[in-house]
N, C-alpha and C. Protein backbone atom coordinates (compact mmCIF):
# COMPACT_ATOMS: atom_id res chain seq x y z
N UNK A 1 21.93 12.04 -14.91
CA UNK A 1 21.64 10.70 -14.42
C UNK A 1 22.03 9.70 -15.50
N UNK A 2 22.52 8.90 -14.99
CA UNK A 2 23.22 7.76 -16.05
C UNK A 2 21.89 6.75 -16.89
N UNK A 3 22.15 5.89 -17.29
CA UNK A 3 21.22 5.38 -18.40
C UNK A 3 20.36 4.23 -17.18
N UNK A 4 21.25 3.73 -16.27
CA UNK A 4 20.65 2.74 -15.71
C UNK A 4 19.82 3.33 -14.50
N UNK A 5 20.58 4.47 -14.17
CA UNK A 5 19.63 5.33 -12.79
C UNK A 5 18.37 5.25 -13.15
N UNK A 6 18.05 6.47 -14.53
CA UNK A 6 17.01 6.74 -15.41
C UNK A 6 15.98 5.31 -15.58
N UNK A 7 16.41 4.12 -15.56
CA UNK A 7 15.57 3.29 -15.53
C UNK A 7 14.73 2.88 -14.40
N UNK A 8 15.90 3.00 -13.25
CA UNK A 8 15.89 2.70 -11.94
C UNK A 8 14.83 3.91 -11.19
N UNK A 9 14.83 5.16 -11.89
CA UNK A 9 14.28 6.47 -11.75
C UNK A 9 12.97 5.64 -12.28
N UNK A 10 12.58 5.74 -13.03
CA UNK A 10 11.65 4.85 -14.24
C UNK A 10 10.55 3.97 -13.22
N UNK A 11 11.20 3.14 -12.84
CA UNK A 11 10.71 2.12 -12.29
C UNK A 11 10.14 2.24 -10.82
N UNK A 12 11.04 3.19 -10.29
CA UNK A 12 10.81 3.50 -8.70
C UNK A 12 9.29 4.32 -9.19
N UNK A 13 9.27 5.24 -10.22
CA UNK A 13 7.74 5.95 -10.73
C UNK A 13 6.26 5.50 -10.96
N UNK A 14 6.92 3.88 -11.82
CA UNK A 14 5.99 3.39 -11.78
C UNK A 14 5.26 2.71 -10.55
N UNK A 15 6.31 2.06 -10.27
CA UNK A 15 6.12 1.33 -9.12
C UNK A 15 4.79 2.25 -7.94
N UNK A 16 5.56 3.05 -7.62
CA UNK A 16 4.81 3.77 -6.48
C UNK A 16 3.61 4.88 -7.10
N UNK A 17 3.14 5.18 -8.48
CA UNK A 17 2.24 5.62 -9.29
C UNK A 17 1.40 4.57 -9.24
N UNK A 18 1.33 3.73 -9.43
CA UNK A 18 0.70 2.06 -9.18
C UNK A 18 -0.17 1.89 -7.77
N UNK A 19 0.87 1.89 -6.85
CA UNK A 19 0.99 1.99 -5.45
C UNK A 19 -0.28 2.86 -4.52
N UNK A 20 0.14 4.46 -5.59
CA UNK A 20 -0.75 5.03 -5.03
C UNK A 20 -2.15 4.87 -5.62
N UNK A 21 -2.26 4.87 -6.73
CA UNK A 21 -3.24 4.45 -7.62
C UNK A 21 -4.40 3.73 -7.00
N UNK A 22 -3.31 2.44 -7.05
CA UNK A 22 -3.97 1.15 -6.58
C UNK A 22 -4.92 1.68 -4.63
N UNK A 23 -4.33 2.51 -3.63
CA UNK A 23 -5.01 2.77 -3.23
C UNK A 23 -5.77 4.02 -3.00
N UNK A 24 -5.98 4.89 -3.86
CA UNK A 24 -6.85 5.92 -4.24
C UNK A 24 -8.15 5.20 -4.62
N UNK A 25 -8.21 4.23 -5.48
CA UNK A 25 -8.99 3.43 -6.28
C UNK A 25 -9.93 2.58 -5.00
N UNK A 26 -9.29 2.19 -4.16
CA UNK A 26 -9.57 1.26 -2.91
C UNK A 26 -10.16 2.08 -1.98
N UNK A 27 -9.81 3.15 -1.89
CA UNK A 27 -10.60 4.00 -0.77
C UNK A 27 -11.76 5.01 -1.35
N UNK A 28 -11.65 5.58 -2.28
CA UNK A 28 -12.72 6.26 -2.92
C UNK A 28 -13.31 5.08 -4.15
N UNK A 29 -13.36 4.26 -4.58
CA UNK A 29 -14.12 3.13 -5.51
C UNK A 29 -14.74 1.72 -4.60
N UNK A 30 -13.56 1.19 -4.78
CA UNK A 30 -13.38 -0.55 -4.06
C UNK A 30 -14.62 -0.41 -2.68
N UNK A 31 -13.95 0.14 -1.79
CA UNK A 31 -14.46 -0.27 -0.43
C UNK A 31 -16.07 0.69 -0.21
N UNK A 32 -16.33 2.30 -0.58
CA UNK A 32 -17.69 2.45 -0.73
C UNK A 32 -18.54 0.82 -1.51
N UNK A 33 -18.21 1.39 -2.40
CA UNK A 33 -18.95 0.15 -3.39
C UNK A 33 -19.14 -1.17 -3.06
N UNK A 34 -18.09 -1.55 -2.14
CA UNK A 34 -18.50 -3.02 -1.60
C UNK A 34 -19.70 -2.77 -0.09
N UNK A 35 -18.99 -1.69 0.69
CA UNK A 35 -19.96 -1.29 1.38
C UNK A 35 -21.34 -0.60 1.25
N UNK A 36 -21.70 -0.64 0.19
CA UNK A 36 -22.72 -0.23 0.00
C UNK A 36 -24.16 -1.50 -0.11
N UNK A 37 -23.29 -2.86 -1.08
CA UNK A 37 -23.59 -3.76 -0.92
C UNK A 37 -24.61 -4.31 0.21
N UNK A 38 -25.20 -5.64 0.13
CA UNK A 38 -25.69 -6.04 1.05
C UNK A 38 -24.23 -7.35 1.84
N UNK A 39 -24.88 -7.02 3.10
CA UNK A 39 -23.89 -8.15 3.60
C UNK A 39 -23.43 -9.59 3.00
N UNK A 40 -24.27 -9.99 2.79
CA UNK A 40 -24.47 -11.28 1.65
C UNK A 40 -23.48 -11.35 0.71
N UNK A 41 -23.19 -10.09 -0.14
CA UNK A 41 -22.56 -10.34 -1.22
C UNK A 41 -21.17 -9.61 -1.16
N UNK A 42 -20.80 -9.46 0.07
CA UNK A 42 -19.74 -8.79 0.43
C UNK A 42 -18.56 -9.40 0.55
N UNK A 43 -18.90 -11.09 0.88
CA UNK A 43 -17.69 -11.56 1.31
C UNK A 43 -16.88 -12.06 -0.72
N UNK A 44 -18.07 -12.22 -1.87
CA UNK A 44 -17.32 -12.69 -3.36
C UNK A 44 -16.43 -11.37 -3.30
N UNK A 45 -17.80 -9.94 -3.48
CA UNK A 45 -17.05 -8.97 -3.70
C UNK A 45 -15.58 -8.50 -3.45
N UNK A 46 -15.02 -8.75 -2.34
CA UNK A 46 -13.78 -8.68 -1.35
C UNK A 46 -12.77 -9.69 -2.23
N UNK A 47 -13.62 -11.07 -2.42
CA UNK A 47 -12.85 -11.56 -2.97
C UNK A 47 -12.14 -10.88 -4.44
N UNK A 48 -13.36 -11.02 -5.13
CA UNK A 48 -12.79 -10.48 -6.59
C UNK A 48 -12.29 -9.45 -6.77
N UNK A 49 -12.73 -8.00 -5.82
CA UNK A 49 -12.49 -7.09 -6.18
C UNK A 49 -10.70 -6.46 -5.63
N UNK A 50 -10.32 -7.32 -4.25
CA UNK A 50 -9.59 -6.91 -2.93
C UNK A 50 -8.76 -7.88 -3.22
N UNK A 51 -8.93 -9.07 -2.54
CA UNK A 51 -8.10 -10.05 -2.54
C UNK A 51 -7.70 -10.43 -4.03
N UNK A 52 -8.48 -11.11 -4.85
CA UNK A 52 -7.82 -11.35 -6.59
C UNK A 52 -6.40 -10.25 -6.65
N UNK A 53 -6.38 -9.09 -6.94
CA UNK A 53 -5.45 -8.18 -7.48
C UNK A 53 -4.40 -7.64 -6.12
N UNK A 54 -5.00 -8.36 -5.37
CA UNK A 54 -3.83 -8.12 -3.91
C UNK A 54 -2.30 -8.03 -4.24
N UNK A 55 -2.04 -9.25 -5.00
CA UNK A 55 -0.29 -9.60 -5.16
C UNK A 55 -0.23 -8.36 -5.91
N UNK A 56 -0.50 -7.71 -7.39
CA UNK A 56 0.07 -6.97 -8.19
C UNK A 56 0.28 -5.57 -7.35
N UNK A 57 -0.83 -5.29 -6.54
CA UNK A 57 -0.64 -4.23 -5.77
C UNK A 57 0.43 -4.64 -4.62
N UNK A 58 1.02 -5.52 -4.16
CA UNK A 58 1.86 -5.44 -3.42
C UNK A 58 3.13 -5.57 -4.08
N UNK A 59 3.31 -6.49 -5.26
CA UNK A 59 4.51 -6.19 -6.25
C UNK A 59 4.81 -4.82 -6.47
N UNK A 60 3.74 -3.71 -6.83
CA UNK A 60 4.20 -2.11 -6.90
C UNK A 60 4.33 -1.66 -6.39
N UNK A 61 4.06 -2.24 -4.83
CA UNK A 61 4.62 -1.65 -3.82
C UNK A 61 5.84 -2.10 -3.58
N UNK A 62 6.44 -3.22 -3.67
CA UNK A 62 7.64 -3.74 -3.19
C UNK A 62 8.65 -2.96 -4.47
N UNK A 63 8.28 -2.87 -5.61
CA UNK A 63 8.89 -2.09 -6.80
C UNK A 63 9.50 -0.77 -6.39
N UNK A 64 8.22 -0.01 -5.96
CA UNK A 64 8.45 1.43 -5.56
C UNK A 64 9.62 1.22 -4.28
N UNK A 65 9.61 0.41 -2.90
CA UNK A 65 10.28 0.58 -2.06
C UNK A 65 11.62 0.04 -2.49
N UNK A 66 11.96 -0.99 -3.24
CA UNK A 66 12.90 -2.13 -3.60
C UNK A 66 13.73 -0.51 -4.38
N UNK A 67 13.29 0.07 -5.24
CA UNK A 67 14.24 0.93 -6.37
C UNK A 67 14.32 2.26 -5.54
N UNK A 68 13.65 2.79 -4.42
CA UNK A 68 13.77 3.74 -3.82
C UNK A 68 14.65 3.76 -2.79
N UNK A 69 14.92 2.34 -2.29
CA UNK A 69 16.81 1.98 -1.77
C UNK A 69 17.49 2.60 -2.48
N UNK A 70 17.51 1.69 -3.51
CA UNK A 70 18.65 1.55 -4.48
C UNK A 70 19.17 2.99 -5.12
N UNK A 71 17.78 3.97 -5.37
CA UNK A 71 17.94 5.39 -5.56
C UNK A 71 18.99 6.21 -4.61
N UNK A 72 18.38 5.56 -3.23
CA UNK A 72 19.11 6.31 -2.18
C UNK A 72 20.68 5.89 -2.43
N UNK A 73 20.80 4.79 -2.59
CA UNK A 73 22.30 4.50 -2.39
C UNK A 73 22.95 4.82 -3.85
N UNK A 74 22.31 4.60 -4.94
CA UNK A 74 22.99 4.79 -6.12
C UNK A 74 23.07 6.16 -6.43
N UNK A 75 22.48 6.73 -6.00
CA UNK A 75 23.01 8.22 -6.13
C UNK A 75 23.64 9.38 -5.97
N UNK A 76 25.10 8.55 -4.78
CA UNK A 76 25.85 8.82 -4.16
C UNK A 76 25.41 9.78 -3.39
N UNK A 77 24.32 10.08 -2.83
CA UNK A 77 23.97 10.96 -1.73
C UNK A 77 23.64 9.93 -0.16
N UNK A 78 24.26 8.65 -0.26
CA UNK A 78 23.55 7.91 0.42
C UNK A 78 25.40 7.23 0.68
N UNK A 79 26.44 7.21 1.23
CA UNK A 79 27.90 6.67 0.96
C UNK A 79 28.04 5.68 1.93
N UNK A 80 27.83 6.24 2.79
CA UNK A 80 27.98 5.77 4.29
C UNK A 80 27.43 5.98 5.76
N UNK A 81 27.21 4.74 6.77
CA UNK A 81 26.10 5.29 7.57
C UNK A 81 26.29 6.51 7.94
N UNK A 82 26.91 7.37 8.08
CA UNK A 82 27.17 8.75 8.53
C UNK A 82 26.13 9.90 7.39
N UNK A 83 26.26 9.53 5.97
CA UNK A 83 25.33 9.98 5.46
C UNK A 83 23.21 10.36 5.71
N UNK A 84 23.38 9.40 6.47
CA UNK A 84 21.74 9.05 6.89
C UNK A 84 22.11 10.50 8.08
N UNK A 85 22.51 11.06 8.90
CA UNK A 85 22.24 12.26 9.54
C UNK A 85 22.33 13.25 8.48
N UNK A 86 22.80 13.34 7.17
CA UNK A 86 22.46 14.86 6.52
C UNK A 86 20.44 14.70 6.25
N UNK A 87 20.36 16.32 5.87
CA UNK A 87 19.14 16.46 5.65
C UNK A 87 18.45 15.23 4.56
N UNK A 88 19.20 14.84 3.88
CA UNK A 88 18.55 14.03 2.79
C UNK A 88 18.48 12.55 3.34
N UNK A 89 19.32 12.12 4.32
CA UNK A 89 19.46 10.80 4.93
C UNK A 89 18.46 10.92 5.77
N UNK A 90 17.92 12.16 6.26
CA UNK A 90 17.51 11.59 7.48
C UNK A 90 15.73 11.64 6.59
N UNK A 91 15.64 12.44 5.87
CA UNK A 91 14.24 12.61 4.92
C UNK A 91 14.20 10.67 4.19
N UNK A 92 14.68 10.35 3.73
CA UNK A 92 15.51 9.09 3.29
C UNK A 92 15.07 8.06 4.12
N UNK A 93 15.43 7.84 5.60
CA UNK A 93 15.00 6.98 6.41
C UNK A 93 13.41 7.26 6.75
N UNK A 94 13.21 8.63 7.10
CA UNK A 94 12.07 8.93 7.58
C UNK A 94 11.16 7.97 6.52
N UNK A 95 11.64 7.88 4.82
CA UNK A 95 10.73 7.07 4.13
C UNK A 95 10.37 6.17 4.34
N UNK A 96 11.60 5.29 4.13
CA UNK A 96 11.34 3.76 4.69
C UNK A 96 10.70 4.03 6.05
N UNK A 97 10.63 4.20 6.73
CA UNK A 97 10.41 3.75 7.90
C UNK A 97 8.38 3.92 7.68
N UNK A 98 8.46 4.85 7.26
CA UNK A 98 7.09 5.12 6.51
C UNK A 98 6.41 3.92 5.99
N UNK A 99 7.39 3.55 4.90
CA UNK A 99 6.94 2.35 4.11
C UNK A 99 6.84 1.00 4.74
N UNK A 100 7.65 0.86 5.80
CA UNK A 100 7.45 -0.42 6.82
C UNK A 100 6.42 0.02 7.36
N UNK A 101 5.67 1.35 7.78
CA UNK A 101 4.63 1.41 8.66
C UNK A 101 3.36 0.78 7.83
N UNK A 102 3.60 1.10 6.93
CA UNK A 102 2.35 0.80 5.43
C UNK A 102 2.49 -0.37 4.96
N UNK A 103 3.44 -0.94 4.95
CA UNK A 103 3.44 -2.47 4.68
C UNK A 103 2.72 -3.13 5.51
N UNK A 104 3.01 -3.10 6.77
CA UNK A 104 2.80 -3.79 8.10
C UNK A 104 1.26 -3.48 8.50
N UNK A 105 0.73 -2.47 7.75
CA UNK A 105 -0.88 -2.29 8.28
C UNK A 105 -1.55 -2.88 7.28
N UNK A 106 -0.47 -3.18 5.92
CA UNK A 106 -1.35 -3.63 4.77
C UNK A 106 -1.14 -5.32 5.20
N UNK A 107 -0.88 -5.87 5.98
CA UNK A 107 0.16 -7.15 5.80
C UNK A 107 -1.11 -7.59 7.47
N UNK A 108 -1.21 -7.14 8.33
CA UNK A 108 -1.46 -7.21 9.73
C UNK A 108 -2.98 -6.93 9.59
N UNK A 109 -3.33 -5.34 9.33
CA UNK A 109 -4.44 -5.15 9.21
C UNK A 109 -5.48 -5.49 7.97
N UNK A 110 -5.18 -4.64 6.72
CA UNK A 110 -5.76 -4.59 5.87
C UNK A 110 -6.03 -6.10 5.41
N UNK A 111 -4.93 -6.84 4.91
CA UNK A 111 -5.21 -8.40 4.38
C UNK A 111 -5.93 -9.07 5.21
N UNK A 112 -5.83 -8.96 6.13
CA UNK A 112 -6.38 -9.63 7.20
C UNK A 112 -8.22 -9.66 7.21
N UNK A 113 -8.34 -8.51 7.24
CA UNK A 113 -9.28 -7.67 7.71
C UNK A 113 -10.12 -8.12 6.02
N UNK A 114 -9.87 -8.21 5.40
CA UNK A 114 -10.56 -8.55 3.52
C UNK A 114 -10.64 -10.06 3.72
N UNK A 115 -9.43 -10.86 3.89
CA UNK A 115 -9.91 -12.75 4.21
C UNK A 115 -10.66 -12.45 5.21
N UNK A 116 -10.91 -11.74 6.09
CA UNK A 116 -11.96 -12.18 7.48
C UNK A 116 -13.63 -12.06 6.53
N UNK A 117 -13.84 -10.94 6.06
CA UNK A 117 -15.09 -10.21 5.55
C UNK A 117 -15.16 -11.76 3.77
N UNK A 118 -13.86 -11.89 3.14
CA UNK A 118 -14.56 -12.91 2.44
C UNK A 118 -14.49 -14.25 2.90
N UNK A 119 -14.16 -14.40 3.98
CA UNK A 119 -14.87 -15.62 4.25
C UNK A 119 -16.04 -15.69 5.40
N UNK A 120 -16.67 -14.95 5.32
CA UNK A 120 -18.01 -14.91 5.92
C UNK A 120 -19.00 -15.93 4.65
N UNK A 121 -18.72 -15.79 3.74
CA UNK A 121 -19.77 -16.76 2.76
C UNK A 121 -19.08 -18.57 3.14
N UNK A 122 -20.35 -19.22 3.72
CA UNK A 122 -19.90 -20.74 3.67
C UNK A 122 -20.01 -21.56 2.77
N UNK A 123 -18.82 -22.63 2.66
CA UNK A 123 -18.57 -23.42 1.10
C UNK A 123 -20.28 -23.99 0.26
N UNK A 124 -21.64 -23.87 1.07
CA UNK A 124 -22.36 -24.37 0.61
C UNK A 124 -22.82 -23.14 -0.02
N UNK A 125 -22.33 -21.95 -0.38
CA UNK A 125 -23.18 -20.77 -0.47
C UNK A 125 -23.89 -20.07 -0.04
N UNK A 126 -24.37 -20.48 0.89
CA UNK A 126 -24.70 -19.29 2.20
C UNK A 126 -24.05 -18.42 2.78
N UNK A 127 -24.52 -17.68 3.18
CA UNK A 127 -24.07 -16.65 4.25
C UNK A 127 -23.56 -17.13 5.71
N UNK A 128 -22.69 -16.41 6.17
CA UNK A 128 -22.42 -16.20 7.26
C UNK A 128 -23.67 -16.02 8.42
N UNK A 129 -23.33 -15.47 10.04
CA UNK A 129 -24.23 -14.66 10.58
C UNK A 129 -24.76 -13.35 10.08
N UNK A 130 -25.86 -12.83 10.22
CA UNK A 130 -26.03 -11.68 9.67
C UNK A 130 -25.25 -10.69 9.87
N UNK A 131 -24.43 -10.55 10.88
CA UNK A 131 -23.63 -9.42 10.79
C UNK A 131 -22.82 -9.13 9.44
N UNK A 132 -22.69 -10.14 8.83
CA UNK A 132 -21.94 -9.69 7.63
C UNK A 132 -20.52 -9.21 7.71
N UNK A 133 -20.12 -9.90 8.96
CA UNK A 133 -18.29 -9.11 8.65
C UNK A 133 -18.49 -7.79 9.22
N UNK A 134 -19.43 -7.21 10.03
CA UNK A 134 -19.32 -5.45 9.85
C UNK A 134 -17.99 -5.36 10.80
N UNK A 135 -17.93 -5.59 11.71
CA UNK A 135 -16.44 -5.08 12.20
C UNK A 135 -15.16 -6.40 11.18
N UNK A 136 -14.94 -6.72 11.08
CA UNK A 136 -13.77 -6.95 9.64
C UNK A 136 -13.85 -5.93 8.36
N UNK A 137 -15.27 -5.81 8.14
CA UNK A 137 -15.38 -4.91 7.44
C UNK A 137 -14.64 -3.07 8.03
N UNK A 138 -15.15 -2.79 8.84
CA UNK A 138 -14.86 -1.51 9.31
C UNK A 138 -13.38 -1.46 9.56
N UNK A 139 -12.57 -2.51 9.95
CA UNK A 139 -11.02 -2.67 10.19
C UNK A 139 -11.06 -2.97 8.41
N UNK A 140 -11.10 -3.16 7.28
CA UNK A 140 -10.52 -3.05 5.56
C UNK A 140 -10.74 -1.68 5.75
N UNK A 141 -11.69 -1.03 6.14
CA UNK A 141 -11.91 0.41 5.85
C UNK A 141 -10.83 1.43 6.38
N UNK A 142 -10.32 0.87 7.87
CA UNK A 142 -9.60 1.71 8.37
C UNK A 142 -8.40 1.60 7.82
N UNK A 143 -7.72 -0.05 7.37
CA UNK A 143 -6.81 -0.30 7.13
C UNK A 143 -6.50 0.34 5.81
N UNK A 144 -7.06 0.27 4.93
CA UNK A 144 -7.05 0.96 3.88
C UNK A 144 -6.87 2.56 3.77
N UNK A 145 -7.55 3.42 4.29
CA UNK A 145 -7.84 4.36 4.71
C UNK A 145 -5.54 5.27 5.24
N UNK A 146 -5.49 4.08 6.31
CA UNK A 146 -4.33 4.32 6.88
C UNK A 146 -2.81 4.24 6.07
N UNK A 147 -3.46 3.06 5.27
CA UNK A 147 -2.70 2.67 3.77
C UNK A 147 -2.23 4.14 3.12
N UNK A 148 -3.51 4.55 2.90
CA UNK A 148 -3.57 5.93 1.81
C UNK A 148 -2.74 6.76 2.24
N UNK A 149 -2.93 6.91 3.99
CA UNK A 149 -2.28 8.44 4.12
C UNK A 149 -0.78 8.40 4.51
N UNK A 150 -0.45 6.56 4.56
CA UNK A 150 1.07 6.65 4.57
C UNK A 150 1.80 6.92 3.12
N UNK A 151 0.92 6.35 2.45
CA UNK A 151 1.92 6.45 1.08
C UNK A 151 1.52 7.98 0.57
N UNK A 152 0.82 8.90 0.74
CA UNK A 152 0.49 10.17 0.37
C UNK A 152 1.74 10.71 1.29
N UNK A 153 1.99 10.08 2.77
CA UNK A 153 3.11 11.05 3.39
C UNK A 153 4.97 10.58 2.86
N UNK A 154 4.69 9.62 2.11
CA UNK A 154 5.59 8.90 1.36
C UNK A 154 5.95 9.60 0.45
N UNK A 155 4.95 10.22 -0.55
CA UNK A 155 5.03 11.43 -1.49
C UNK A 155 5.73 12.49 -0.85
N UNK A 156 5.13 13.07 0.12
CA UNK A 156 5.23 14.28 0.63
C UNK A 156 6.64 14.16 0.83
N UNK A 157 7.04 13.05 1.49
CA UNK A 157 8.85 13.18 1.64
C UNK A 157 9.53 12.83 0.66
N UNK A 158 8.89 12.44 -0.90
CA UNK A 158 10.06 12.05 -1.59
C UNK A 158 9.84 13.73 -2.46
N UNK A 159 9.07 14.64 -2.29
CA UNK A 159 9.08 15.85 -2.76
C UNK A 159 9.55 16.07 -2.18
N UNK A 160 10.26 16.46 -0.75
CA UNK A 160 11.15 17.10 0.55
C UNK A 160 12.52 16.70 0.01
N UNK A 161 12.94 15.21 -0.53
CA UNK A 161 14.10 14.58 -0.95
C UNK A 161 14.58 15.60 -1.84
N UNK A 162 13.45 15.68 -2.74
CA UNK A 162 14.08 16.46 -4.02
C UNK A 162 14.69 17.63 -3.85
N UNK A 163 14.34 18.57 -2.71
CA UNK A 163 14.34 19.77 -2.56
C UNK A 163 15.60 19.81 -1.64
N UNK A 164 16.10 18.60 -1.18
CA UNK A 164 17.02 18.79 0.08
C UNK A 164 17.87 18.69 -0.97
């Protein structure tokens, strides 16, 4: 691998090590822990804990997908559309297409679903209704949740890549 792949290799690692990280951390830490909470203090929590660090986790995600193109195509296993039917093109698309599924639940559902639950607190400091967000809440949980097991099947095919 040339000097710039190796970086490009580099970066696609971090990126999506981050990625997954960032939601391992969110589904077994972040979201118990906020749910455990009382309703009341659920909507700062979301804030500080969910929303605050939102962008960096979506930068490592856009990192990981942005250099995992570029992998595909710079590594001459990727030439021309005719390439995407060998075993590695089609493992290749199956990713992305993965990664649009996971974007789009993080983008639709999940974000969504964290501004709904922190803004249950009103600008005077009060609370919301007592419900507390529980269904916004239960859609961060799922969304998150769904997050995890795309980018875990994201893994699973960029180990399949390797092997093809």
């Amino acid at each position: 691998m040339t000097g710039s792949g190796s970086i490009l290799l580099f970066l696609h690692l971090l990126g999506g090590a981050s990625w997954l990280g960032a939601s391992i951390f969110a589904n077994l830490v972040l979201v118990p822990h906020v749910g455990r909470r009382p309703p009341a203090e659920r909507p700062e929590l979301v804030r500080r804990l969910i929303l605050a660090p939102e962008k960096l986790f979506i930068a490592s995600a856009l990192l990981a997908g942005i250099t995992g193109l570029l992998l595909g195509v710079t590594s001459g296993r990727i030439r021309s559309p005719g390439d995407v039917s060998t075993p590695f093109g089609m493992l290749w698309v199956a990713s992305i297409v993965v990664a649009i599924a996971v974007f789009a639940t993080g983008g639709l559902l999940t974000s969504r679903a964290a501004a709904q639950v922190a803004s249950r607190a009103n600008v005077d400091g009060g609370s919301a209704p007592e419900d507390g967000g529980e269904a916004a809440f239960r859609r961060l949980r799922v969304g998150f949740a769904a997050e995890l097991a795309g980018i875990v099947s994201i893994l699973a095919l960029m180990v399949a890549l390797g092997r093809s």
